[in-house]
Protein backbone atom coordinates (compact mmCIF):
# COMPACT_ATOMS: atom_id res chain seq x y z
CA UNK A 1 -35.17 -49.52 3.15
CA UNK A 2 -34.35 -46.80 5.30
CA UNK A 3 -32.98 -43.15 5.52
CA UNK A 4 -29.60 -41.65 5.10
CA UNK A 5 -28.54 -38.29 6.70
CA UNK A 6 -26.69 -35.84 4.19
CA UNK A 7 -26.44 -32.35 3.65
CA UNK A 8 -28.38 -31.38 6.47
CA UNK A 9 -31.52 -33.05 6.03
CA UNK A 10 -32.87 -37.35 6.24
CA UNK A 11 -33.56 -38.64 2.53
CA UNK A 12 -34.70 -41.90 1.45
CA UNK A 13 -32.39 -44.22 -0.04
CA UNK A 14 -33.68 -47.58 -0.40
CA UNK A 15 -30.49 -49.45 0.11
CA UNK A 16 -29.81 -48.28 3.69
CA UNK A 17 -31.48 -49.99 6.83
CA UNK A 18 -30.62 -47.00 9.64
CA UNK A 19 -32.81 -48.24 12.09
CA UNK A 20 -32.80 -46.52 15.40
CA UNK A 21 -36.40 -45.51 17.10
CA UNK A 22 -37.56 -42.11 17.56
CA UNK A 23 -40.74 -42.64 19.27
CA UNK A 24 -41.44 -44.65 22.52
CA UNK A 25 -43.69 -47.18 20.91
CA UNK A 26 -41.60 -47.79 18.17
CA UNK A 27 -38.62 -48.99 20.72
CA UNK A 28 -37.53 -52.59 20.94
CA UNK A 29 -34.91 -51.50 23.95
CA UNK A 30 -36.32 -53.52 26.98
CA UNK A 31 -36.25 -51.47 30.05
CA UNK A 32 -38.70 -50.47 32.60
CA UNK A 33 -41.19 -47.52 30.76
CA UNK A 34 -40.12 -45.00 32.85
CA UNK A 35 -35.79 -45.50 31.82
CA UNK A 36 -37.03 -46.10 28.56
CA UNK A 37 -38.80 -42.59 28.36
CA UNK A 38 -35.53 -41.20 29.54
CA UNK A 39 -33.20 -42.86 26.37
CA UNK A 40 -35.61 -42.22 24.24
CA UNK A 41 -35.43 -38.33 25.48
CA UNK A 42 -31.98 -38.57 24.85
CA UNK A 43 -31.76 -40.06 21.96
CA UNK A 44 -33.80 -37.54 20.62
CA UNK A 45 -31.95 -34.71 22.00
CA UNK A 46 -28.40 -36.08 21.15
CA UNK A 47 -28.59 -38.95 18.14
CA UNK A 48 -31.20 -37.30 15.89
CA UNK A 49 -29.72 -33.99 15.35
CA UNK A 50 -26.18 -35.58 15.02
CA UNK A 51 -28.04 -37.91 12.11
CA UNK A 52 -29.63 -34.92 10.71
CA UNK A 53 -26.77 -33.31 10.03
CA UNK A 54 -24.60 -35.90 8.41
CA UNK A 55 -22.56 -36.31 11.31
CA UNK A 56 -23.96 -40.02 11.62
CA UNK A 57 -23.67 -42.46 8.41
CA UNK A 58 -23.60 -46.32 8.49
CA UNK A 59 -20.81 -48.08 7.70
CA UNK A 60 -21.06 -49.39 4.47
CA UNK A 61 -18.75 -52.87 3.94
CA UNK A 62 -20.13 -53.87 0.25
CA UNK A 63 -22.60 -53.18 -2.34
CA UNK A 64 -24.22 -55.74 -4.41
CA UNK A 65 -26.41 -55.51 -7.74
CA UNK A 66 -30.04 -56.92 -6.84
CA UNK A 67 -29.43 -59.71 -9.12
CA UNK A 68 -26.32 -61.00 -6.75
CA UNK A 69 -28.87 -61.15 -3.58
CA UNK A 70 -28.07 -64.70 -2.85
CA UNK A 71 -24.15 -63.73 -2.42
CA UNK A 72 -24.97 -60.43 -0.40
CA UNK A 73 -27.33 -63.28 2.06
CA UNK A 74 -24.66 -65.65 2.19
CA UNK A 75 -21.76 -62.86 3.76
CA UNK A 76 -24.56 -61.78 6.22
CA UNK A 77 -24.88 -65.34 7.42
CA UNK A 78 -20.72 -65.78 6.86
CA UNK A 79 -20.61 -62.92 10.10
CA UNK A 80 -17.54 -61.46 8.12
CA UNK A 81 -18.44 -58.28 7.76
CA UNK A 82 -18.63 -55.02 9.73
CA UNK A 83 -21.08 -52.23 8.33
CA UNK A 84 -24.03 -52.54 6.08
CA UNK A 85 -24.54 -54.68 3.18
CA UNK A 86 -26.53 -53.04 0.89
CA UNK A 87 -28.52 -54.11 -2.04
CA UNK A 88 -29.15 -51.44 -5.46
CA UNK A 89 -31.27 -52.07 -8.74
């Protein structure tokens, strides 16, 4: 589950892990506190907007129906693909 930038705004789409943090705590980036209050600063002031706007999408490298979950595992564990593999009722 995650959200997908598009026509200016973030909307949830359920299919779509976009996963980058927006708040210090929620960072797994392991630097000292004080560089990590600088990228997050950053990130903030040059990702978000960018995301916000559309301007940032994953890559998308195949769709599968829910019921073909075991196939869409098995080419995430293959390493073959580039992009997001996403999952849809």
């Amino acid at each position: 589950m995650g959200f997908y930038g598009g026509g200016g705004k973030l909307t949830w789409w359920p299919g779509i892990r976009f996963s980058l943090q927006k708040r210090k705590e929620d960072s797994t980036v392991e630097v000292c506190p004080e560089k990590k209050v600088v990228i997050v600063s950053e990130v903030e002031k040059n990702v978000w907007p960018a995301v916000a706007e559309g301007k940032v999408k994953p890559i998308v490298y195949k769709s599968f129906p829910l019921s073909k979950a075991a196939e869409s595992h098995q080419l995430m564990e293959s390493s073959k693909h580039i992009g997001k593999i996403l999952l849809f009722p």
